[in-house]
C-alpha atoms as a PDB file:
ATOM      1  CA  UNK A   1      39.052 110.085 150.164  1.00  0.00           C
ATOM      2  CA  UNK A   2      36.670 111.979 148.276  1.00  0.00           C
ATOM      3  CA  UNK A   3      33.804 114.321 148.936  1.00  0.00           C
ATOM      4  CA  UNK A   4      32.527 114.005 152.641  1.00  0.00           C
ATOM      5  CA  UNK A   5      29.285 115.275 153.578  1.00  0.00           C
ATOM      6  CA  UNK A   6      28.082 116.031 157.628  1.00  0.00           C
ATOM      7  CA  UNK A   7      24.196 115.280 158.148  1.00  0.00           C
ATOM      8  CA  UNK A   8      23.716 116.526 161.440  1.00  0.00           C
ATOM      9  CA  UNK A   9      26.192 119.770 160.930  1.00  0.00           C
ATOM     10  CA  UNK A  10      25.300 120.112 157.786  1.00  0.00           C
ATOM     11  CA  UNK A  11      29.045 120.851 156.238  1.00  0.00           C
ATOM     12  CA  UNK A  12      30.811 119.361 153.670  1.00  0.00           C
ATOM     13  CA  UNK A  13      34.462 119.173 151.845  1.00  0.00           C
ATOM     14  CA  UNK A  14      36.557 117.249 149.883  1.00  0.00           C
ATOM     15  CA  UNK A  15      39.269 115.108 151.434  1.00  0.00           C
ATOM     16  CA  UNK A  16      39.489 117.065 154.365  1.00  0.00           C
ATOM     17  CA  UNK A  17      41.258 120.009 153.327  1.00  0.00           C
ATOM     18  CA  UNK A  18      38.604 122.967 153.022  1.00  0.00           C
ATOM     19  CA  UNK A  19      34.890 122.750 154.562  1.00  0.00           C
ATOM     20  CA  UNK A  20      33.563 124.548 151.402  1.00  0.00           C
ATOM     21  CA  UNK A  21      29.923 125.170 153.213  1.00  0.00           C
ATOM     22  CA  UNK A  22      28.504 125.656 156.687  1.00  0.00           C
ATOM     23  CA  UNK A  23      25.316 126.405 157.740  1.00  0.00           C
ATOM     24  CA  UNK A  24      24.934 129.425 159.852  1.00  0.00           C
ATOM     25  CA  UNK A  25      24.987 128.075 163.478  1.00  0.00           C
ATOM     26  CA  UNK A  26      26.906 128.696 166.464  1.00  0.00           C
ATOM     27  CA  UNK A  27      28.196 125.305 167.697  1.00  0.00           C
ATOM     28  CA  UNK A  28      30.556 125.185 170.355  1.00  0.00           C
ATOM     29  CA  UNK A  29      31.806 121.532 169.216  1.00  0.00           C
ATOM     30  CA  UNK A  30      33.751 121.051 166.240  1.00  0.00           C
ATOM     31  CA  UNK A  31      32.182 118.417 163.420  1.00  0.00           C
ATOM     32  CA  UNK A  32      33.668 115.199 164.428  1.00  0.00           C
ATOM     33  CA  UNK A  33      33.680 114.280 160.678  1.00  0.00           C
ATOM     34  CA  UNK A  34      35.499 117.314 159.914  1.00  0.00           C
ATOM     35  CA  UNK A  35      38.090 116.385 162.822  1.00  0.00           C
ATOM     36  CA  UNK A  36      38.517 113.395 161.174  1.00  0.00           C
ATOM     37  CA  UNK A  37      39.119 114.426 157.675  1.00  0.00           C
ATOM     38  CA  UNK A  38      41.666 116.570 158.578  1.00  0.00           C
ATOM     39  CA  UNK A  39      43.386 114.436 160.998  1.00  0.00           C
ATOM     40  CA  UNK A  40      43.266 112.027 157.946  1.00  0.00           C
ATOM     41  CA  UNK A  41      44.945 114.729 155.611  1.00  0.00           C
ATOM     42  CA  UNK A  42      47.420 115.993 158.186  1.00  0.00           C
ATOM     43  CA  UNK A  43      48.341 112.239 158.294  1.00  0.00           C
ATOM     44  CA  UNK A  44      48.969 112.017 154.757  1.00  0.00           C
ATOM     45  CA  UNK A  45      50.349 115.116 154.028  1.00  0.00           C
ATOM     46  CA  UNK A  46      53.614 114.012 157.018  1.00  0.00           C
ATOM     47  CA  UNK A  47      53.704 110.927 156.307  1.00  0.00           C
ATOM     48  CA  UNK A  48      55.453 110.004 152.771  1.00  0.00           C
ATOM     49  CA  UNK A  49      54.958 106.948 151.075  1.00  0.00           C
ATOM     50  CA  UNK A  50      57.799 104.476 151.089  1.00  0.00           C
ATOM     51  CA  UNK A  51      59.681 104.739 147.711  1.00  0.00           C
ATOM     52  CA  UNK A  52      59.522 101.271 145.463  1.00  0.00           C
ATOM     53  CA  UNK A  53      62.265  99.625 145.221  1.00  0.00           C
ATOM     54  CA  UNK A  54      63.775  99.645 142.280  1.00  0.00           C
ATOM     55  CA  UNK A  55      66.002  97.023 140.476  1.00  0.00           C
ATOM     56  CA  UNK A  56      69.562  98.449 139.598  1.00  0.00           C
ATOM     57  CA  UNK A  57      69.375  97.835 135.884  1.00  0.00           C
ATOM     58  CA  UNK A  58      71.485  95.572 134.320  1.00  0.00           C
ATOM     59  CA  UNK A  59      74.525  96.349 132.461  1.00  0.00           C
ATOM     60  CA  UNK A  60      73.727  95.968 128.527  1.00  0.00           C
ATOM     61  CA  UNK A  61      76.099  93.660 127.133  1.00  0.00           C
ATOM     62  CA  UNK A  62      77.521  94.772 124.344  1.00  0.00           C
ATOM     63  CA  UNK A  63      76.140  92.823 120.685  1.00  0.00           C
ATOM     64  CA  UNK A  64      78.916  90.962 119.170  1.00  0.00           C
ATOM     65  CA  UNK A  65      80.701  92.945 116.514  1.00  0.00           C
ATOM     66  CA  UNK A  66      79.716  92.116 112.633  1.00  0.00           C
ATOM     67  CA  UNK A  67      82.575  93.722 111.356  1.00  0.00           C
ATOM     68  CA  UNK A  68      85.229  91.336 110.479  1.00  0.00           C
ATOM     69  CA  UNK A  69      88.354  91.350 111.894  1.00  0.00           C
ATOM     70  CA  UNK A  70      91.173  93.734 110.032  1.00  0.00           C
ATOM     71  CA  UNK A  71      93.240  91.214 108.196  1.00  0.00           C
ATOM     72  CA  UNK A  72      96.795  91.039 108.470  1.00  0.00           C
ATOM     73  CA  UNK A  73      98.994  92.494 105.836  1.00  0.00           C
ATOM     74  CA  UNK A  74      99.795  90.206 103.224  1.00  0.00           C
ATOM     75  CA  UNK A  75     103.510  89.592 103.475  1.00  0.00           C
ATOM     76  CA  UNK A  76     105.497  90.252 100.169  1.00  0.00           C
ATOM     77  CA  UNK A  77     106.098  87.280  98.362  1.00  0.00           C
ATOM     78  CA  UNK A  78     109.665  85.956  98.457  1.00  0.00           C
ATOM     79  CA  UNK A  79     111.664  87.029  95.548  1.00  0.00           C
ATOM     80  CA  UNK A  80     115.251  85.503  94.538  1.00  0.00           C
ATOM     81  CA  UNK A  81     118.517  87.260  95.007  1.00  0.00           C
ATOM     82  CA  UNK A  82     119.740  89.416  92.681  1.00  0.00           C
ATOM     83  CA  UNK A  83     122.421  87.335  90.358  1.00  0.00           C
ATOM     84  CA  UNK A  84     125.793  87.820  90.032  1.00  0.00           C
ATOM     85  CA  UNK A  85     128.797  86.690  88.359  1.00  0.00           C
ATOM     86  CA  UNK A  86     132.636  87.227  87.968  1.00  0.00           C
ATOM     87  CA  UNK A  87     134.454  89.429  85.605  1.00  0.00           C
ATOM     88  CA  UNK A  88     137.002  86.065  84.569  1.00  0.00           C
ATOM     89  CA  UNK A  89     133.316  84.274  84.050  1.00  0.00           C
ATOM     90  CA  UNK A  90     132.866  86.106  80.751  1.00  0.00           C
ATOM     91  CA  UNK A  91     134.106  85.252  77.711  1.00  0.00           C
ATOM     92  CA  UNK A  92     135.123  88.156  76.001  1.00  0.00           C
ATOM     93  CA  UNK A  93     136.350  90.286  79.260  1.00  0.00           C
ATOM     94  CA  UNK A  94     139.675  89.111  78.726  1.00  0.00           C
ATOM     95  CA  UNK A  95     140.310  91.021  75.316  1.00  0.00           C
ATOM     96  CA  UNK A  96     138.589  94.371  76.096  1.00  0.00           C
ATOM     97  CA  UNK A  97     140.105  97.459  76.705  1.00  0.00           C
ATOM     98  CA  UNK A  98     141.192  98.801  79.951  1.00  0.00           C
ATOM     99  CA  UNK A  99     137.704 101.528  80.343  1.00  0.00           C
ATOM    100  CA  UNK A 100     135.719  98.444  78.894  1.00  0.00           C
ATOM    101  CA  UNK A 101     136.961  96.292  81.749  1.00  0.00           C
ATOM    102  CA  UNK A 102     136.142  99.038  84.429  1.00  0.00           C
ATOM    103  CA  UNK A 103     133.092  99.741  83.450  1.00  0.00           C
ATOM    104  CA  UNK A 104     131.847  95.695  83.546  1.00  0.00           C
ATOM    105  CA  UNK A 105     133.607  95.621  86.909  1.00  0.00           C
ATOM    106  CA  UNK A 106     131.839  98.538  88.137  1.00  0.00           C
ATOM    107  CA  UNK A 107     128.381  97.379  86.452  1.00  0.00           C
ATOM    108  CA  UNK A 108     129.374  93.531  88.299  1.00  0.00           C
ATOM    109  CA  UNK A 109     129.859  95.279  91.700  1.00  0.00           C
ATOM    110  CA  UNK A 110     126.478  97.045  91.866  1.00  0.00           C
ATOM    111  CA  UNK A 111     124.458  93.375  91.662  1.00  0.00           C
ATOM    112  CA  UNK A 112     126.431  92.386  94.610  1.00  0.00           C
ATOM    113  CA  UNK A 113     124.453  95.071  97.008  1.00  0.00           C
ATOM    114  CA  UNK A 114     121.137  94.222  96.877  1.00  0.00           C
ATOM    115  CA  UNK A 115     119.881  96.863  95.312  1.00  0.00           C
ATOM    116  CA  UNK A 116     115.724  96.851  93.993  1.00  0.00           C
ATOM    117  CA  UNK A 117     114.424  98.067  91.221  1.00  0.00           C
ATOM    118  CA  UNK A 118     113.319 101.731  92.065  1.00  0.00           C
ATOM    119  CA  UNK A 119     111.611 103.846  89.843  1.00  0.00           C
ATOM    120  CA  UNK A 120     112.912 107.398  89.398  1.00  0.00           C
ATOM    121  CA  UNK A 121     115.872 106.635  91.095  1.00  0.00           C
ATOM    122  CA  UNK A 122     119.558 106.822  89.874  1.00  0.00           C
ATOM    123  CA  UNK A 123     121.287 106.263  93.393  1.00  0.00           C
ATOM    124  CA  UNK A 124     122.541 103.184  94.893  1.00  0.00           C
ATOM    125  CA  UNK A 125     121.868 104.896  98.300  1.00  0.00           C
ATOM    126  CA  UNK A 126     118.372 105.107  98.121  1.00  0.00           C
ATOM    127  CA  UNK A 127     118.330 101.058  98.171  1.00  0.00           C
ATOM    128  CA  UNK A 128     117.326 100.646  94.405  1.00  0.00           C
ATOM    129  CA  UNK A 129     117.603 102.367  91.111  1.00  0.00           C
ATOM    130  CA  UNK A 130     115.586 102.174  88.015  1.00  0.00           C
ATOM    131  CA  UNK A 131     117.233 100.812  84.192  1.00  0.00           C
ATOM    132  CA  UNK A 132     118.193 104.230  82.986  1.00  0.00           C
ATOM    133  CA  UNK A 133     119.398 105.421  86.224  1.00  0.00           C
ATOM    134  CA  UNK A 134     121.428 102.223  86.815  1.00  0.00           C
ATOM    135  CA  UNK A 135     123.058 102.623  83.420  1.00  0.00           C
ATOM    136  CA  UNK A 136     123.636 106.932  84.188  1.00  0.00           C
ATOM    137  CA  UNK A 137     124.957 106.226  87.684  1.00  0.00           C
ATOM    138  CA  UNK A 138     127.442 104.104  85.996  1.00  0.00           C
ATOM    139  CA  UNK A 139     128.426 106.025  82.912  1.00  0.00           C
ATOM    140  CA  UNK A 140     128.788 108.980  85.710  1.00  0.00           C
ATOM    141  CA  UNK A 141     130.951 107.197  87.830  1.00  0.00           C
ATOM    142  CA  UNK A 142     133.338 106.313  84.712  1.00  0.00           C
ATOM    143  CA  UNK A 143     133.413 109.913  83.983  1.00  0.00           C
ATOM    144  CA  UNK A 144     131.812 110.357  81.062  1.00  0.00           C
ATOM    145  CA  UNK A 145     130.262 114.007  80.687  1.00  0.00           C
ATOM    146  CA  UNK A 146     126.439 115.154  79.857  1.00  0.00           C
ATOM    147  CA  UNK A 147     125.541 111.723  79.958  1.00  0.00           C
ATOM    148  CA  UNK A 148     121.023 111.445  79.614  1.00  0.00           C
ATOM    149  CA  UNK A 149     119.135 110.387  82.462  1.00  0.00           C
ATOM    150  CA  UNK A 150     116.624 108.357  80.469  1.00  0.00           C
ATOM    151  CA  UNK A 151     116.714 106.029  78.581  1.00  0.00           C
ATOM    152  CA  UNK A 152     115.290 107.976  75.728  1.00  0.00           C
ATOM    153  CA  UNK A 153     117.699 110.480  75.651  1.00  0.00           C
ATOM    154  CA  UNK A 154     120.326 107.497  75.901  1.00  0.00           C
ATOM    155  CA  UNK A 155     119.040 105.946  72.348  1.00  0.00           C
ATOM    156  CA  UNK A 156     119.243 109.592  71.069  1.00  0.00           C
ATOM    157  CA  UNK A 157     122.851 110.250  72.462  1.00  0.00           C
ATOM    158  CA  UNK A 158     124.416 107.051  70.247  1.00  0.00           C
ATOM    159  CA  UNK A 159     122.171 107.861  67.475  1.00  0.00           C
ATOM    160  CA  UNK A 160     123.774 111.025  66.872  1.00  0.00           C
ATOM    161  CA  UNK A 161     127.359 109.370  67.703  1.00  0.00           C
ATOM    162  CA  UNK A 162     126.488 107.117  64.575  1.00  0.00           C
ATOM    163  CA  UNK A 163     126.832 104.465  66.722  1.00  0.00           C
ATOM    164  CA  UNK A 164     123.484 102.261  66.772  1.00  0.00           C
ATOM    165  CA  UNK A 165     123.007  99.056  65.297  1.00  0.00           C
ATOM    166  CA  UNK A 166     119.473  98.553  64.289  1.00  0.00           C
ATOM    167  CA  UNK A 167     117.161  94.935  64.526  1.00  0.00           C
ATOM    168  CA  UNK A 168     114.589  94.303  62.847  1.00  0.00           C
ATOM    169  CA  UNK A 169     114.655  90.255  63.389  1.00  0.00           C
ATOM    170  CA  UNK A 170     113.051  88.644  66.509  1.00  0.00           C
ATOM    171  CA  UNK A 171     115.642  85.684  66.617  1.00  0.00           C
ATOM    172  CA  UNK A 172     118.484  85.753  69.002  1.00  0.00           C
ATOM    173  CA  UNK A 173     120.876  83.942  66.147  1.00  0.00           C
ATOM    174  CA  UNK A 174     120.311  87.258  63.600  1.00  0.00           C
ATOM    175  CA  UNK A 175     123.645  88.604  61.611  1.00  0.00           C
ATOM    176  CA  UNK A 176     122.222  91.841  63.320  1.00  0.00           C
ATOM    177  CA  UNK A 177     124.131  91.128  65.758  1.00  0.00           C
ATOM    178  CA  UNK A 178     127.643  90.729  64.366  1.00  0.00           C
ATOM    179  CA  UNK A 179     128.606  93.764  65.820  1.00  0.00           C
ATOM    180  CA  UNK A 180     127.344  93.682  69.546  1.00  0.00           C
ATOM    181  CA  UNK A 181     130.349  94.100  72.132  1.00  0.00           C
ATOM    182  CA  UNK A 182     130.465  94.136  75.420  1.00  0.00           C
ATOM    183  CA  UNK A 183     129.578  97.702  77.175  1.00  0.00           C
ATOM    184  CA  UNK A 184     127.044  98.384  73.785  1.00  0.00           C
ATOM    185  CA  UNK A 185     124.189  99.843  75.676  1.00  0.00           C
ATOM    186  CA  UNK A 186     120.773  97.645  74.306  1.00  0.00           C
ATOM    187  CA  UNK A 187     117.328  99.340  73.625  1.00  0.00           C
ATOM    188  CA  UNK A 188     113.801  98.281  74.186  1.00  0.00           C
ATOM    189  CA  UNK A 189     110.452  99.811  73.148  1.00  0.00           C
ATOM    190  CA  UNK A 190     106.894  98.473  74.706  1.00  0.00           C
ATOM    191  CA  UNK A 191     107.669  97.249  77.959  1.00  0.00           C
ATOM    192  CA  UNK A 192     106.138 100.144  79.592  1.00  0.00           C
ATOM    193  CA  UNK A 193     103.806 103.023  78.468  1.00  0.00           C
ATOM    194  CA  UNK A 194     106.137 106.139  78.095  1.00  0.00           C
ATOM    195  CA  UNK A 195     104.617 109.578  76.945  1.00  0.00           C
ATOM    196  CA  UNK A 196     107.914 110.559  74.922  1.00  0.00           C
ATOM    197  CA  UNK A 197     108.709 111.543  71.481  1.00  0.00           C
ATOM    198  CA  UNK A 198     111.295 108.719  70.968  1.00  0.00           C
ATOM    199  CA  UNK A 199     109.388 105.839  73.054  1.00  0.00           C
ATOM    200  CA  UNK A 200     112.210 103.767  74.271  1.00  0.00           C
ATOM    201  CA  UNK A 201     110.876 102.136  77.685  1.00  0.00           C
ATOM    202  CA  UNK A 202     114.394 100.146  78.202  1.00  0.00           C
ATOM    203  CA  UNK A 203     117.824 100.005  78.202  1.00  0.00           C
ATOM    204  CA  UNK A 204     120.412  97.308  79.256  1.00  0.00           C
ATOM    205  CA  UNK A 205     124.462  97.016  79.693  1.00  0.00           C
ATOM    206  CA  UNK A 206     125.917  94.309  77.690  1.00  0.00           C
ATOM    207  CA  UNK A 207     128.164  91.700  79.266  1.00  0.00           C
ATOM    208  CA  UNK A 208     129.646  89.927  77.106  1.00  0.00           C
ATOM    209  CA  UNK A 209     128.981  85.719  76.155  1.00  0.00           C
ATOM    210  CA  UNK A 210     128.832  83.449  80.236  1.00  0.00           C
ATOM    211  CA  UNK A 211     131.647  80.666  79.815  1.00  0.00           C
ATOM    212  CA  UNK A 212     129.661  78.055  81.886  1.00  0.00           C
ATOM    213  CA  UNK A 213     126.216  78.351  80.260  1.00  0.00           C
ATOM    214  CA  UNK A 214     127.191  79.593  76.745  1.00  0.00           C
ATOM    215  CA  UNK A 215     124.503  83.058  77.138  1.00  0.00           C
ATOM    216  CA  UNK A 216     124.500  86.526  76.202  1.00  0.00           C
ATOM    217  CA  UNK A 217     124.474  88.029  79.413  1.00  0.00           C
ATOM    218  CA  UNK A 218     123.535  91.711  80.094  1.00  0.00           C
ATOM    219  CA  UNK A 219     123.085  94.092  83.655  1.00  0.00           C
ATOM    220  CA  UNK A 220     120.985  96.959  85.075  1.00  0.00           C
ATOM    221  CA  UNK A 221     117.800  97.211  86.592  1.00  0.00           C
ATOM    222  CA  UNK A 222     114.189  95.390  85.862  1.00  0.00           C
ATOM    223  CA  UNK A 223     111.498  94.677  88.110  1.00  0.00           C
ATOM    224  CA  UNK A 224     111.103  91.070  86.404  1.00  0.00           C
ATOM    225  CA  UNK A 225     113.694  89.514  84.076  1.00  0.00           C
ATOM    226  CA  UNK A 226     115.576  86.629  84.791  1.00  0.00           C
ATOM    227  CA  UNK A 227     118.648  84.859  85.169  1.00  0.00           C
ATOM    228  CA  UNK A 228     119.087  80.967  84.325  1.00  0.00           C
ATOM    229  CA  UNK A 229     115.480  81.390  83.854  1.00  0.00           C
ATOM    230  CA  UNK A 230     114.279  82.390  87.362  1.00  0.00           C
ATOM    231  CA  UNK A 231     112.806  85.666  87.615  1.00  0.00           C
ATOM    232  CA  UNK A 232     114.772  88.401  89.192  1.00  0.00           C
ATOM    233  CA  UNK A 233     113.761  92.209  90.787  1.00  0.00           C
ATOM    234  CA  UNK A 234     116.458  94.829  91.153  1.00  0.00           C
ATOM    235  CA  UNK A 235     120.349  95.379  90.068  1.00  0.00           C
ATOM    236  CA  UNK A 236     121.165  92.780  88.702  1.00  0.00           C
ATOM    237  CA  UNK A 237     122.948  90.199  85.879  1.00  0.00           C
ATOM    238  CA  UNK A 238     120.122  88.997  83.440  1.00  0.00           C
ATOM    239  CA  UNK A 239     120.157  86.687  80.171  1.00  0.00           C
ATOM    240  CA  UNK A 240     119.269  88.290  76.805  1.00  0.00           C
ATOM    241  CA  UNK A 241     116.765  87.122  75.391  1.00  0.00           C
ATOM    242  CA  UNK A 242     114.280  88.262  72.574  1.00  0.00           C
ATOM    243  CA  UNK A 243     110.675  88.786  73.287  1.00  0.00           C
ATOM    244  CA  UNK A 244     108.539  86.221  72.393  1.00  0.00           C
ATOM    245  CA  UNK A 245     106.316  87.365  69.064  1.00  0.00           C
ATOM    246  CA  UNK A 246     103.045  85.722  68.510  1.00  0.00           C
ATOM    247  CA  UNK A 247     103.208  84.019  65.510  1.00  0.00           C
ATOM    248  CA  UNK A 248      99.369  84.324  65.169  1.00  0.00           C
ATOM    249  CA  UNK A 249      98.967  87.654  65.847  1.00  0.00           C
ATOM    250  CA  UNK A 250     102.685  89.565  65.854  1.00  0.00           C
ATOM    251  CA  UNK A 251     100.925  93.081  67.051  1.00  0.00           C
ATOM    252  CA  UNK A 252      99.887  91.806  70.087  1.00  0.00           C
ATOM    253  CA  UNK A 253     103.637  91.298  70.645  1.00  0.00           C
ATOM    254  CA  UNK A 254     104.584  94.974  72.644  1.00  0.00           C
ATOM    255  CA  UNK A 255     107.504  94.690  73.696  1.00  0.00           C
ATOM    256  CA  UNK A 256     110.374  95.143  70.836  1.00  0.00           C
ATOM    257  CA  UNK A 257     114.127  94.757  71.081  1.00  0.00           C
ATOM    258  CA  UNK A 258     114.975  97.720  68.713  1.00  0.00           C
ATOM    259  CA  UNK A 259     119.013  97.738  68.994  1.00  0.00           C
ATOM    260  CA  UNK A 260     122.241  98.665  70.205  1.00  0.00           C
ATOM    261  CA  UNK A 261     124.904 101.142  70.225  1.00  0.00           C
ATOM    262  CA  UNK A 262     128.574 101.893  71.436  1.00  0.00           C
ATOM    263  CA  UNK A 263     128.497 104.412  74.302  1.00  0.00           C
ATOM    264  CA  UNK A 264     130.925 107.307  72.716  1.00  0.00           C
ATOM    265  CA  UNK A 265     134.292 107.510  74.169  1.00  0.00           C
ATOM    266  CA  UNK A 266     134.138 104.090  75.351  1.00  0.00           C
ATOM    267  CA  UNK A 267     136.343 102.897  73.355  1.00  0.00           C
ATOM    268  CA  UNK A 268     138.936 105.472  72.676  1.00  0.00           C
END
């Protein structure tokens, strides 16, 4: 409303609320612009203004994600079986001695469970076993005493037996191997890093010579050597073969095929 100001009474306020001066008069009637002003504020003061209206806001929709969908886990590629073959299958089983022909059946039985290859392991129970513990599960079973657990100490153990057989060729048709026999345990270095002193990374059971394909055949445990040349992982039989050596270049060539040895006591 703003300041108000009464001529005739001579009085004035602002909006009604206070008269801030009046002359000095006795008057027996009330300024009617006074009445009014504060009729006018009484009204405002009761009377409260209707509230806006206000629109309910709207729910936000959420922004599409950016983040890409979690992919699904790759599933393992398929592998083949673990080979296999028959005692009567090999060539040489026939002629071997009784402890010889146990220990290829037991070696034979093993690829028939499905066992992986397992690193650290050396029991068929815990679904796979590595190459050393393959070969020291066996040797166990056939009750041979303080037999190594790696492969290391496996190449030590027939060295001191004087029973290792040395190659220094890289051909599979070598006079070095004259002597192999089935149950020789065979000896790799390079196909893994090992920190030891004596840095064999591999060891094998030898089989004996396959009647229907004419191959040395060997078992234990590798996580990708094959069988009638498709790759196997796990327990199983394998073809020997002799790494491949680059003619151009014959240090690039790490992995070695160092030798073999009679298992002592075998044979007795």
């Amino acid at each position: 409303m703003g300041w108000w100001y009464c001529q005739r009474h001579r009085c004035f306020g602002k909006d009604g609320l206070k008269v801030l001066r009046v002359l000095p008069f006795k008057a027996k009637v009330l300024c009617p612009v006074l009445v009014l002003a504060l009729a006018s504020a009484s009204l405002c003061a009761e009377t409260p203004r209707p509230k806006r209206k206000t629109k309910p806001a709207a729910e936000a929709t959420p922004a599409p994600s950016k983040e890409k969908p979690e992919a699904e886990p790759a599933s393992p590629p398929s592998r083949a079986p673990n080979a296999s073959i028959e005692p009567d299958d090999l060539v040489e089983f026939a002629a071997q001695p009784p402890r010889v022909q146990e220990l290829i059946r037991s070696s034979l039985a093993l690829t028939k469970r499905n066992l992986t290859y397992t690193y650290g392991s050396a029991d068929p129970s815990q679904g796979g076993m590595d190459c050393s513990g393959t070969i020291f599960y066996l040797l166990n079973n056939a009750a041979f005493k303080e037999v190594p657990r790696d492969s290391s100490g496996l190449y030590a153990w027939i060295r001191k037996a004087h029973g290792f057989h040395a190659v220094m060729s890289s051909r599979d048709d070598t006079f070095e191997f004259s002597d192999l026999r089935p149950g020789d345990l065979m000896f790799w270095t390079g196909t893994d890093a090992v920190a030891r002193d004596i840095p064999i990374s591999h060891v094998m059971l030898y089989l004996g010579t396959e009647k229907k394909r004419k191959k040395r055949v060997m078992v234990g445990a590798s996580d990708g050597r094959s069988y009638d040349g498709v790759q196997r992982w796990g327990v199983s039989v394998f073809d020997f073969k002799m790494p491949r050596v680059d003619a151009g270049d014959p240090e690039k060539s790490k992995a070695r095929f160092i030798g073999y040895g009679s298992i002592p006591g075998l044979r007795e």
